[in-house]
Protein backbone atom coordinates (compact mmCIF):
# COMPACT_ATOMS: atom_id res chain seq x y z
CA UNK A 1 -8.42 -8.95 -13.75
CA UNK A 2 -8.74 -5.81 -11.24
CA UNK A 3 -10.99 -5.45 -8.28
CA UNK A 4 -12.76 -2.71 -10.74
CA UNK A 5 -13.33 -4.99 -13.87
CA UNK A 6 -16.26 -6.84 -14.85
CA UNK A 7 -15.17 -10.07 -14.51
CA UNK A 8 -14.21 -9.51 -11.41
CA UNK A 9 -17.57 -8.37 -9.98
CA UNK A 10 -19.45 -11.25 -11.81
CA UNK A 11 -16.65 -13.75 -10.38
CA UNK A 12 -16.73 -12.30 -7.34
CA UNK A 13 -20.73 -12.19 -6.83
CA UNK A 14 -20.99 -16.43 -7.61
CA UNK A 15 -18.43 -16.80 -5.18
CA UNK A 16 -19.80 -14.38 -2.38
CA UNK A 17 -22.99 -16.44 -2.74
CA UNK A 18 -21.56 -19.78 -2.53
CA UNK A 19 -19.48 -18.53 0.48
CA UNK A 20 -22.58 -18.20 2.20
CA UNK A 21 -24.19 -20.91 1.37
CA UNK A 22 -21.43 -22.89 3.02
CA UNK A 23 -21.74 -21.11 6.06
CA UNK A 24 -22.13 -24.42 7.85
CA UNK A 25 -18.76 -25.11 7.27
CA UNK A 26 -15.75 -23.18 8.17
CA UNK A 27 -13.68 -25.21 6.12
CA UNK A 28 -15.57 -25.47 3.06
CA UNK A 29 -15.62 -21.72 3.32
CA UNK A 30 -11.72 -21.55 3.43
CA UNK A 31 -11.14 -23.76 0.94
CA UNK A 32 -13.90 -21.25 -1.35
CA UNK A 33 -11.97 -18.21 -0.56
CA UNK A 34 -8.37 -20.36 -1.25
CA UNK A 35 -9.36 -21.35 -4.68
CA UNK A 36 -11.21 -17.72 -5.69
CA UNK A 37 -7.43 -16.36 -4.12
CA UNK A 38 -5.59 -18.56 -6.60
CA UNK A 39 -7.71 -17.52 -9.16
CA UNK A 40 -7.64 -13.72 -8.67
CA UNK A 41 -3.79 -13.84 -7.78
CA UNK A 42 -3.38 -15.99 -11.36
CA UNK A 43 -5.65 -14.32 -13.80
CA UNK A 44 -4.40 -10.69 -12.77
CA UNK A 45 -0.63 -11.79 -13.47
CA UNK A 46 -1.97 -12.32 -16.84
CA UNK A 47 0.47 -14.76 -19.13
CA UNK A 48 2.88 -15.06 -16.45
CA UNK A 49 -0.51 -16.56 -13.83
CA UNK A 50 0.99 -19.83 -13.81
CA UNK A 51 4.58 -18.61 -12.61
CA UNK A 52 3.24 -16.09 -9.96
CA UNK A 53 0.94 -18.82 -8.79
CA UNK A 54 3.64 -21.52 -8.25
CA UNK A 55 5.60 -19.21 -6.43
CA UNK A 56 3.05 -18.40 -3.53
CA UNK A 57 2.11 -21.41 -3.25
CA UNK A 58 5.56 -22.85 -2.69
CA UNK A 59 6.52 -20.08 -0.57
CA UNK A 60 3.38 -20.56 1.65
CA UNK A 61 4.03 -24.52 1.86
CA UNK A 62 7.71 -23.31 3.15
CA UNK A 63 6.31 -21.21 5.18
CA UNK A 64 4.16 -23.36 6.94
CA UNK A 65 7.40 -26.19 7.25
CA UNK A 66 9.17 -23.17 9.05
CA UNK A 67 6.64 -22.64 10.97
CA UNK A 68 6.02 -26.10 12.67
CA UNK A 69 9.84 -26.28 13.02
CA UNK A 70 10.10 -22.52 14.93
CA UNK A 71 7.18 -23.52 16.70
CA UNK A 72 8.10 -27.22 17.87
CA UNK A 73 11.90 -26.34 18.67
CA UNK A 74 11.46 -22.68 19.73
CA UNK A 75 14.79 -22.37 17.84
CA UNK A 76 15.79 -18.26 17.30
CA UNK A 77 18.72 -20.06 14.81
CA UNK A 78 15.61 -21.13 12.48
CA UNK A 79 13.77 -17.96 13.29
CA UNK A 80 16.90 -15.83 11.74
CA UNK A 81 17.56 -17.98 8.97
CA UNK A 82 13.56 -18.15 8.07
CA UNK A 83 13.24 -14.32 7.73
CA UNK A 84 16.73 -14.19 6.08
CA UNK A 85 15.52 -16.62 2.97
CA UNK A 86 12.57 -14.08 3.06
CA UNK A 87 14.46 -11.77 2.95
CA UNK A 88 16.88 -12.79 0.36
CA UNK A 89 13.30 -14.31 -1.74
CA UNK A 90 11.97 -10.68 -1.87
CA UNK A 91 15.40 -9.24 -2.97
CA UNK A 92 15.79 -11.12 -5.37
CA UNK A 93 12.69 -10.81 -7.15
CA UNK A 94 13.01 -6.84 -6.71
CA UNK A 95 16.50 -6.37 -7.77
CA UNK A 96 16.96 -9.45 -9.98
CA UNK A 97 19.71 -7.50 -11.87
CA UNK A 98 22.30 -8.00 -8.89
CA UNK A 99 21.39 -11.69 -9.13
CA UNK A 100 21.92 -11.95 -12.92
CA UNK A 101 24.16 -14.63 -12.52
CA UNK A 102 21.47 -16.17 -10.36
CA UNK A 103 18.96 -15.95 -12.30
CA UNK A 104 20.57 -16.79 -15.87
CA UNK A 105 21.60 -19.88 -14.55
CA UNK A 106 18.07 -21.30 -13.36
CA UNK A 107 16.63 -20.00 -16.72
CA UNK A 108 18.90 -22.44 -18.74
CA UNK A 109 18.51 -25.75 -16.45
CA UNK A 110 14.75 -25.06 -16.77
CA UNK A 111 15.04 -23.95 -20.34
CA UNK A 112 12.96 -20.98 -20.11
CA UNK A 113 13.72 -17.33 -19.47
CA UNK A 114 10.04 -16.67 -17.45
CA UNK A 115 12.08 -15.86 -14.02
CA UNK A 116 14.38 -13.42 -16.08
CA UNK A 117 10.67 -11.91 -18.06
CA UNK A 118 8.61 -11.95 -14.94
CA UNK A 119 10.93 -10.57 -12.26
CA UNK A 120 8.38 -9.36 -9.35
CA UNK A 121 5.80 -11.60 -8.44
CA UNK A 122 2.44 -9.68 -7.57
CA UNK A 123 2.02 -9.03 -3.81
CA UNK A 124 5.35 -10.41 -2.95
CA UNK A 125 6.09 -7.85 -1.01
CA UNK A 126 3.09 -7.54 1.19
CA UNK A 127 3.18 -11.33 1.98
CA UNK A 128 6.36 -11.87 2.44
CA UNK A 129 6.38 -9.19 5.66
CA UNK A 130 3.13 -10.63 6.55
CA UNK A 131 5.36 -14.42 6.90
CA UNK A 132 8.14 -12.49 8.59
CA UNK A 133 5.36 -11.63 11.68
CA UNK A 134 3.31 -14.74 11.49
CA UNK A 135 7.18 -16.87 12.18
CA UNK A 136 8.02 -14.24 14.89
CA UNK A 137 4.79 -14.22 16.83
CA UNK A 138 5.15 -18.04 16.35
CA UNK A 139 8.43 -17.75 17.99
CA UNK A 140 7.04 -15.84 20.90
CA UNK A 141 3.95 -17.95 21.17
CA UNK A 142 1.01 -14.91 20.93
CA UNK A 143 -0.16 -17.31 18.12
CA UNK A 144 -0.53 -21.11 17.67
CA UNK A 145 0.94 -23.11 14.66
CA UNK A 146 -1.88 -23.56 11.90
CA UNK A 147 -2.94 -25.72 9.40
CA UNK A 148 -1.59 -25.65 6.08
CA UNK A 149 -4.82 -24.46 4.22
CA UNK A 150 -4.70 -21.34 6.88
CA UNK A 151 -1.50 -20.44 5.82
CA UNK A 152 -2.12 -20.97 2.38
CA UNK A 153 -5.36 -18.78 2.82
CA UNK A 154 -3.52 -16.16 4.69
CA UNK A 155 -0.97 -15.55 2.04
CA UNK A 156 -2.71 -15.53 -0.64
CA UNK A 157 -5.37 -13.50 0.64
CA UNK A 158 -7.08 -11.97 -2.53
CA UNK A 159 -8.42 -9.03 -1.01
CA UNK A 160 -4.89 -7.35 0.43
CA UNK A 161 -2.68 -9.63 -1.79
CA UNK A 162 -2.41 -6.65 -4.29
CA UNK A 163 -2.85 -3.78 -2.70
CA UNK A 164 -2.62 -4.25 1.46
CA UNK A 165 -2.78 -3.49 4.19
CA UNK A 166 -0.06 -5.72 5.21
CA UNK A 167 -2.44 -8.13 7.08
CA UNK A 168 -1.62 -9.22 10.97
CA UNK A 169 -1.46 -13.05 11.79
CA UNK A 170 -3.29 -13.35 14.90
CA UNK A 171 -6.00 -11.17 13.81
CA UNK A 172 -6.19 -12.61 10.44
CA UNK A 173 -6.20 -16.37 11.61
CA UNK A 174 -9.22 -15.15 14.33
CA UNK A 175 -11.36 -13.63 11.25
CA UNK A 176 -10.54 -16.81 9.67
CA UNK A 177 -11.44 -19.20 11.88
CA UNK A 178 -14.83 -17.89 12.91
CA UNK A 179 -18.38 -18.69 11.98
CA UNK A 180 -20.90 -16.16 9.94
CA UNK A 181 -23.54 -17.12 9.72
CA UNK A 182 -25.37 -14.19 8.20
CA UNK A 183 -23.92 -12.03 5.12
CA UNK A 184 -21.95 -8.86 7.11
CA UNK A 185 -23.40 -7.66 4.12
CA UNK A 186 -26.59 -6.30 5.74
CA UNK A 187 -25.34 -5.28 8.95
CA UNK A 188 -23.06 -2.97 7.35
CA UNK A 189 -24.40 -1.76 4.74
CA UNK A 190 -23.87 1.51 5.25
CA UNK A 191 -20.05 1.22 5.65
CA UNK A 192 -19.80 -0.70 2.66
CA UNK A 193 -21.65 1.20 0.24
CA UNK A 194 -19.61 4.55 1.60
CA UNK A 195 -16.72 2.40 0.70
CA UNK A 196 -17.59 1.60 -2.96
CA UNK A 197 -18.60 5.05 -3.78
CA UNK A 198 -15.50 6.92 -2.39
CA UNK A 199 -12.86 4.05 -3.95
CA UNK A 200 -14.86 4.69 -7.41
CA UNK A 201 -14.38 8.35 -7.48
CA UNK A 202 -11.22 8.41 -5.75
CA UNK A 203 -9.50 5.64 -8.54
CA UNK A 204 -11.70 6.62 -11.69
CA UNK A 205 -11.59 10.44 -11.20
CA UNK A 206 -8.90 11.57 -8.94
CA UNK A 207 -6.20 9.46 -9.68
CA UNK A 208 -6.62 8.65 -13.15
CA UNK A 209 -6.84 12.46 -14.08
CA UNK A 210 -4.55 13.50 -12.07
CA UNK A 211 -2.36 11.39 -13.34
CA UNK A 212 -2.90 11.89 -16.76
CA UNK A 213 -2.13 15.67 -16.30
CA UNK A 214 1.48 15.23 -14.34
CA UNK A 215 2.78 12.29 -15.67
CA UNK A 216 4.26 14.42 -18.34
CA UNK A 217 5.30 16.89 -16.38
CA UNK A 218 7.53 14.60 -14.51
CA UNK A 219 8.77 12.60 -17.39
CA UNK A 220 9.94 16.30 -19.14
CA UNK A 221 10.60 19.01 -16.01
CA UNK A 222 12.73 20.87 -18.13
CA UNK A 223 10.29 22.37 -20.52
CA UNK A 224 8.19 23.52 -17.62
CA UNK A 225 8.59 26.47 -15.18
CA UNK A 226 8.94 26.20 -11.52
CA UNK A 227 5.08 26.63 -10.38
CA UNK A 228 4.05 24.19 -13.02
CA UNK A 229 6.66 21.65 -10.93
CA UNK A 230 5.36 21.90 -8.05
CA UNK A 231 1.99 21.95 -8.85
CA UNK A 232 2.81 18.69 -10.32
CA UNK A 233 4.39 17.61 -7.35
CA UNK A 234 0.89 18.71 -5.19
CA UNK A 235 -0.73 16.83 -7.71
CA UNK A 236 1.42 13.90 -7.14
CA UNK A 237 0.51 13.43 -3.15
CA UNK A 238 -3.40 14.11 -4.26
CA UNK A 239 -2.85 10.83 -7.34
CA UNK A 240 -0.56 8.78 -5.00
CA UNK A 241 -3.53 9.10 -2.06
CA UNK A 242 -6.31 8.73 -4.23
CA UNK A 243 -5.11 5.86 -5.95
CA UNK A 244 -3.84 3.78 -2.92
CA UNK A 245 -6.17 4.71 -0.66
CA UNK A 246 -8.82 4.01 -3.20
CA UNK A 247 -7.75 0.66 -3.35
CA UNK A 248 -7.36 0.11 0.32
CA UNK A 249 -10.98 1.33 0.42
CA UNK A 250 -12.17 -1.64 -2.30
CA UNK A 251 -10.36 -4.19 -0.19
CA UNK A 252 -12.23 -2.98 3.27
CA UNK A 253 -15.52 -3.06 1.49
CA UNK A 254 -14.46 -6.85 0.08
CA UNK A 255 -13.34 -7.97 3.47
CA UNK A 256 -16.65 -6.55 4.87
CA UNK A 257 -18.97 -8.61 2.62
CA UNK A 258 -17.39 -11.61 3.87
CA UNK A 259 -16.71 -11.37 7.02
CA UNK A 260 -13.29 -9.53 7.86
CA UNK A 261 -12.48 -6.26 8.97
CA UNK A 262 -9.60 -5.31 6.98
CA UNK A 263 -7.53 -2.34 8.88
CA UNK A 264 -7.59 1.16 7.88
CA UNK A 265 -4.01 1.54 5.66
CA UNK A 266 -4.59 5.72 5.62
CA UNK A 267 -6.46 7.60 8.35
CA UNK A 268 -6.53 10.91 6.70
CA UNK A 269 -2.99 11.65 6.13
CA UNK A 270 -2.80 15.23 4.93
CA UNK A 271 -4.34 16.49 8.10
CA UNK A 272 -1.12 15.74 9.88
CA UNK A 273 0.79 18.91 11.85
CA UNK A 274 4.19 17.39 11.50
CA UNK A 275 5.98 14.30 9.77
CA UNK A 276 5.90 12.20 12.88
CA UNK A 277 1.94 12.60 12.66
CA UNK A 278 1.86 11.79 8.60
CA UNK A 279 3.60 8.51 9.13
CA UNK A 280 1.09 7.15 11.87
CA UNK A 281 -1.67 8.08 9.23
CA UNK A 282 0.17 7.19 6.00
CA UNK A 283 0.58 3.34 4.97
CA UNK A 284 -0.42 2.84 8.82
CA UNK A 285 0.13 -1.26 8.15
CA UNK A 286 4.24 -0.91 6.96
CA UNK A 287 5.19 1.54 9.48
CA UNK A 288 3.70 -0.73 12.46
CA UNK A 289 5.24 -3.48 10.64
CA UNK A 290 8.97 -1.48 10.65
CA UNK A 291 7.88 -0.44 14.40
CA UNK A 292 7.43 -4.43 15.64
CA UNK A 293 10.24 -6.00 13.81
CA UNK A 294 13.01 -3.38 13.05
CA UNK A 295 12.98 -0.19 14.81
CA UNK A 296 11.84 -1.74 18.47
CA UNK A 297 14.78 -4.41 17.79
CA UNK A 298 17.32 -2.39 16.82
CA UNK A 299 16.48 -0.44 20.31
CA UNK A 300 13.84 1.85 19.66
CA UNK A 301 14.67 4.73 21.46
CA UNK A 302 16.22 2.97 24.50
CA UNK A 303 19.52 3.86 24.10
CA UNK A 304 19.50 7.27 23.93
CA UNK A 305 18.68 9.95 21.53
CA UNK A 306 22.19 9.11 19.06
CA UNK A 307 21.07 5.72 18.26
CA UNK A 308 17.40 6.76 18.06
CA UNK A 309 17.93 8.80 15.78
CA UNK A 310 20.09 5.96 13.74
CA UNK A 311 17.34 3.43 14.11
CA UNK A 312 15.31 6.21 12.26
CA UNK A 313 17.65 6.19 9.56
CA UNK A 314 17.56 2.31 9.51
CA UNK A 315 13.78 1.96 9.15
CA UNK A 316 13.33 4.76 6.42
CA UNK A 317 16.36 3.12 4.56
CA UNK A 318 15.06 -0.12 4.54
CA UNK A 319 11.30 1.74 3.69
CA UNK A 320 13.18 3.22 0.47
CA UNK A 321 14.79 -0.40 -0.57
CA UNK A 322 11.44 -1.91 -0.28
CA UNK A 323 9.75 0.49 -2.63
CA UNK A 324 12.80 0.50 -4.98
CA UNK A 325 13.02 -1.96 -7.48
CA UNK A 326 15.22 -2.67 -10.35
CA UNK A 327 17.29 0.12 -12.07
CA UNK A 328 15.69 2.72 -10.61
CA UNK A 329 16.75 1.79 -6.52
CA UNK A 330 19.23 4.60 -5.78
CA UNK A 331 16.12 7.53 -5.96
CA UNK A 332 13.70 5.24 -3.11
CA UNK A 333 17.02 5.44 -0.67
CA UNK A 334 17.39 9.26 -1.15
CA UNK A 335 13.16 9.37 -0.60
CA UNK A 336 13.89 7.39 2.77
CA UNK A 337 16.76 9.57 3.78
CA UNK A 338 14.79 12.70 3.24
CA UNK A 339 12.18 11.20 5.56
CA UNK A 340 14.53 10.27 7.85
CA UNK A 341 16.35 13.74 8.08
CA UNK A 342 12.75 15.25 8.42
CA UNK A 343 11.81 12.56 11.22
CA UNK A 344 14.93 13.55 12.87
CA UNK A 345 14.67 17.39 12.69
CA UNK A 346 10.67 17.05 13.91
CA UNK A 347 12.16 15.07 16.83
CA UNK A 348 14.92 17.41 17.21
CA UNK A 349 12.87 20.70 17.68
CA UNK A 350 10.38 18.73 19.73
CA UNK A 351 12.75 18.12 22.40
CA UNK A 352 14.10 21.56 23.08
CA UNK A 353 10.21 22.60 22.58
CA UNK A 354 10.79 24.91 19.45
CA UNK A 355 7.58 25.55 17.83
CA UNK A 356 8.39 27.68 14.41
CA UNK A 357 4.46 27.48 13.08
CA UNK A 358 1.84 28.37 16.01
CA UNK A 359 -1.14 27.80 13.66
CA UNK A 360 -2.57 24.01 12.81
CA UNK A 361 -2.75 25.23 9.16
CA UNK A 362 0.31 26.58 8.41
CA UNK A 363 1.90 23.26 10.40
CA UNK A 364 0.05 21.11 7.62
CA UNK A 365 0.76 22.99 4.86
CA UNK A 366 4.34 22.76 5.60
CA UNK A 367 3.60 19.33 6.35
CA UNK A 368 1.85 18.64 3.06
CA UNK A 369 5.16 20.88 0.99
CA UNK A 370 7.39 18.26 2.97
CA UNK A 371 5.87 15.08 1.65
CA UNK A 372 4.85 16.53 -1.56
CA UNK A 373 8.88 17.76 -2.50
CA UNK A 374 9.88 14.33 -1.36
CA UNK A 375 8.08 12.24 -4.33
CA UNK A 376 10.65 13.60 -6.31
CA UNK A 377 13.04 11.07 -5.91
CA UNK A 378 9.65 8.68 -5.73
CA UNK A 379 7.28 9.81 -8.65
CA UNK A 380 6.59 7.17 -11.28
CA UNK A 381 8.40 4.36 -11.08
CA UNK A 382 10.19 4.04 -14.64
CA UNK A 383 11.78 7.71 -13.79
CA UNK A 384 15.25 7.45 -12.43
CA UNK A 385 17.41 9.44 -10.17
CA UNK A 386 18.82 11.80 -13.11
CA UNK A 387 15.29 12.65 -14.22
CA UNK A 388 14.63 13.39 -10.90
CA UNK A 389 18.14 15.00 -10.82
CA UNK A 390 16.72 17.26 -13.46
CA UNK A 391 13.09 17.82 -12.17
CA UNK A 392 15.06 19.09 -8.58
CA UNK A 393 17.52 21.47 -10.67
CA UNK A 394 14.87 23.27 -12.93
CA UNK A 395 12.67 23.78 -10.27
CA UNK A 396 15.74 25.28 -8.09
CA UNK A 397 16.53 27.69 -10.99
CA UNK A 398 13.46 29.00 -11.89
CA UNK A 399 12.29 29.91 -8.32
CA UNK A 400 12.45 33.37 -8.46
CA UNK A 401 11.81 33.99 -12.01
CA UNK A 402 8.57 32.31 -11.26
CA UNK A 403 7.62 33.61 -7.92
CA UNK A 404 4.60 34.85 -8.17
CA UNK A 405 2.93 32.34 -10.04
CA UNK A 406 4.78 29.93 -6.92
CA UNK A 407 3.09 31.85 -4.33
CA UNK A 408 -0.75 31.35 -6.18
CA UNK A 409 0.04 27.58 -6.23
CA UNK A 410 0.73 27.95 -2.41
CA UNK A 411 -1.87 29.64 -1.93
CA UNK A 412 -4.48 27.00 -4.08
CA UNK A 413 -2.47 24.48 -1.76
CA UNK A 414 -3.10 25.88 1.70
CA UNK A 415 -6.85 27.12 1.37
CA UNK A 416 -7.43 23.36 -0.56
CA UNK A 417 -5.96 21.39 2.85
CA UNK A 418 -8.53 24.09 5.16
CA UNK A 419 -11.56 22.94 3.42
CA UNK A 420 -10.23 19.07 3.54
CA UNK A 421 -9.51 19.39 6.89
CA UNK A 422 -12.66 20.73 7.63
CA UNK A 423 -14.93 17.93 5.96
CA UNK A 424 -14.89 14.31 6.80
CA UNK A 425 -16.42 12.48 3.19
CA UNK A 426 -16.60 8.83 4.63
CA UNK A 427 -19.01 10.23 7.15
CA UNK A 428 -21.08 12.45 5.07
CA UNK A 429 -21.77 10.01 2.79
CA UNK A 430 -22.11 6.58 5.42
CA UNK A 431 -24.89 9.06 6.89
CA UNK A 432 -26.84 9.64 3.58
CA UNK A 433 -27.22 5.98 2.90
CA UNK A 434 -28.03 5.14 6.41
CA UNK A 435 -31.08 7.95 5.94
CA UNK A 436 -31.77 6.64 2.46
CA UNK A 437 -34.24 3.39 1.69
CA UNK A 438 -32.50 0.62 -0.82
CA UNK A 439 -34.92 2.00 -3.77
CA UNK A 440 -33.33 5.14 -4.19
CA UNK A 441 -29.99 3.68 -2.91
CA UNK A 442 -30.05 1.51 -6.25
CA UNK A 443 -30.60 4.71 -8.23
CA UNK A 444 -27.98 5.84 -7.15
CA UNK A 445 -25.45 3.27 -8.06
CA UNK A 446 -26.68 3.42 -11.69
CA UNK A 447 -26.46 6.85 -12.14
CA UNK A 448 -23.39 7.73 -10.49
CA UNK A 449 -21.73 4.47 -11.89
CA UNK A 450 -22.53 6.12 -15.20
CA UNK A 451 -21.48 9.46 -14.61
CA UNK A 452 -18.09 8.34 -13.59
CA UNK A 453 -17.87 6.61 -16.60
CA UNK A 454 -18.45 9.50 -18.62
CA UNK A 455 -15.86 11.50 -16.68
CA UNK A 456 -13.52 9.22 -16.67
CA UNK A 457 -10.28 8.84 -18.87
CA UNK A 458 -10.26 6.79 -21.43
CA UNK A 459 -6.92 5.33 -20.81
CA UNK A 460 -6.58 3.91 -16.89
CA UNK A 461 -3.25 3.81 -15.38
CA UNK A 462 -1.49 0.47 -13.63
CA UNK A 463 -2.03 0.63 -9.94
CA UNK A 464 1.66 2.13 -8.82
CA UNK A 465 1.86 0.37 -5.47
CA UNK A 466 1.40 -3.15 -7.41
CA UNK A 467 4.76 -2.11 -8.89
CA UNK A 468 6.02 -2.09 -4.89
């Protein structure tokens, strides 16, 4: 089960009414949104629900023993070794085939290979950095200790347990904690429904087409000439957008309807003049997170511009190893180090004011061309480094033999990010349903719910961040 299957919008429309029925009762209602969480989290695991269940909910009760301990003995020994069996937790499950051993060995005293068969756990990642700040802002007291069922609530959250944003604890735990009495439902309307309609189009349309078209592409580089490459590669920061942001926008609308505002994850990335720009409007939630708890620790840029520059290394590193997984690890460190270099050179140029592009558009097209050549050693996760090894080479080789049609797909590139920089969708559309009565607003839903699913693909693709 998906946010955008049936079941899920039936399941979820008994429980939205039942959440507000208890609205008496802040605990009822937390216990409500705990058990729809453990529902969600096991039916869209599928025939491994049971195992991905038992594992949040063990690492949330450990979690929540860490927590009173940290929080009791203000001990930084117990804060360290916390995040490090986080740490350790999340590697584990990622790159299982360094623990082999490991792993082999607690498959035959519990007779059963379903660790071995079910290797990442969904939304691991995202709640295991969203324990690693809840025990550190325990540590430095900007939050008190809670309850077991808040814990268990907060990491299990079923609207950013799949997708993000990678949720903050003291925010979170204040959402949580207050009283609604009346649906958020009606008061924001407007925002919601904008929501719904851009994730539908953005998911349904965008993505799945786009990726439908370049998945093939990527998977065979050799049999295609250079333009075709990196239109592929364009394509791939348009899918990779659409789809994440798409889901981002489905949790916002969620968290809306009952009662939490659920923090922007993408604030209009491709508008960005430089790389430093893209990564303060690209997954917004994991570079704060890398801000707070590794690049500010490791010095930040305290200690001169050397080790800056190394702590920018560090983060985008660790950024690659989080998004690796498996077999295919080695191509997310060299999509981190690229970033890195590119942070470094922005940073470089920036302090001996060198300013190659004078013109906004030509900074985010170059921008854009940045990002976009990057996903090579990202794009679709079963692809490993010497496909990608392969995709770099034959687009290398047939530059010039295909310049021409290069410089049209440049061209379809840089006019494309003018007219997106120039209109703002979520506001355009919030404005025509705030104008529009709830009559014609339910038209609408009906019709354009079935004219996306006549455009649509008939075969959906898995949601690539869940793979993360």
């Amino acid at each position: 089960m998906s946010f955008f299957s049936i079941n899920f919008g039936i399941y979820f429309s008994i429980f939205w009414m039942f959440f507000y029925y208890f609205k008496f009762s802040v605990t009822v209602q937390k216990i409500l949104l705990l058990a729809f969480s453990y529902y969600f989290l096991y039916t869209c695991a599928g025939e491994s629900g049971t195992f991905v269940l038992a594992i949040n909910v063990i690492f949330a009760i450990c979690i929540w023993f860490w927590g009173i301990f940290i929080y009791h003995f203000h001990s930084k020994f117990s804060l360290v070794l916390a995040i490090c069996s986080i740490v350790f937790l999340l590697a584990f499950f990622k790159y299982i085939k360094f623990f082999e051993p490991i792993a082999i060995f607690l498959a035959q005293i519990s007779d059963s290979n379903l660790l071995i068969a079910n290797a990442l756990p969904i939304g691991i990642s995202y709640y295991s950095f969203m324990a690693i700040g809840y025990l550190v802002h325990l540590y430095k007291r900007k939050i008190k200790r809670q309850s077991l069922l808040n814990t268990l609530v907060f990491l299990s959250f079923f609207v950013t347990i799949t997708s993000g944003p990678i949720l903050g604890a003291k925010g979170f735990f204040t959402q949580l904690n207050r009283v609604r009495k009346n649906p958020a439902f009606y008061a924001r309307c407007g925002e919601i429904y904008t929501l719904f309609t851009l994730s539908f189009f953005k998911i349904f349309i965008i993505a799945n087409w786009t990726s439908k078209i370049i998945e093939p592409i990527f998977k065979t580089p050799q049999i295609y000439p250079s333009s075709v490459l990196i239109a592929a590669l364009c394509g791939y920061s348009i899918m990779l957008y659409a789809q994440f942001s798409g889901f981002i926008d489905m949790s916002r609308a969620l968290g809306v309807m009952i009662g939490f505002n659920i923090p922007k994850n993408f604030n209009r990335p491709f508008r960005a003049l430089n790389l430093q720009i893209f990564w303060r409007r690209w997954h917004i939630s994991l570079m704060k997170f890398f801000m707070e708890f590794v690049y500010i620790p490791l010095g930040g840029s305290r200690l001169g511009t050397a080790r800056k520059w190394l702590n920018i290394g560090i983060v985008f590193v660790i950024s690659g190893v989080w998004h690796g997984s498996g077999s295919v690890w080695e191509k997310y460190i060299i999509w981190g180090l690229i970033h890195a270099f590119g942070m470094i050179f922005c940073l470089f140029i920036a302090k001996f004011g060198v300013d190659f592009l004078k013109f906004g558009a030509f900074k985010r097209f170059v921008t854009f061309l940045f990002v976009s050549f990057a996903w090579i050693y990202f794009s679709f996760g079963d692809i490993g480094i010497i496909e990608a090894n392969i995709f770099l080479k034959t687009l290398i080789f047939g530059f010039l033999a295909d310049f021409w049609r290069i410089l049209f797909v440049f061209c379809v590139v840089f006019f494309g990010l003018l007219i997106y920089n120039q209109i703002n969708f979520f506001c355009l559309i919030k404005r025509m349903f705030l104008r529009t009565n709830s009559v014609v607003i339910c038209l609408f839903f009906i019709i354009y719910s079935l004219v996306i699913y006549k455009l649509m693909p008939n075969e959906i693709p898995n949601f690539m961040y869940g793979d993360f």
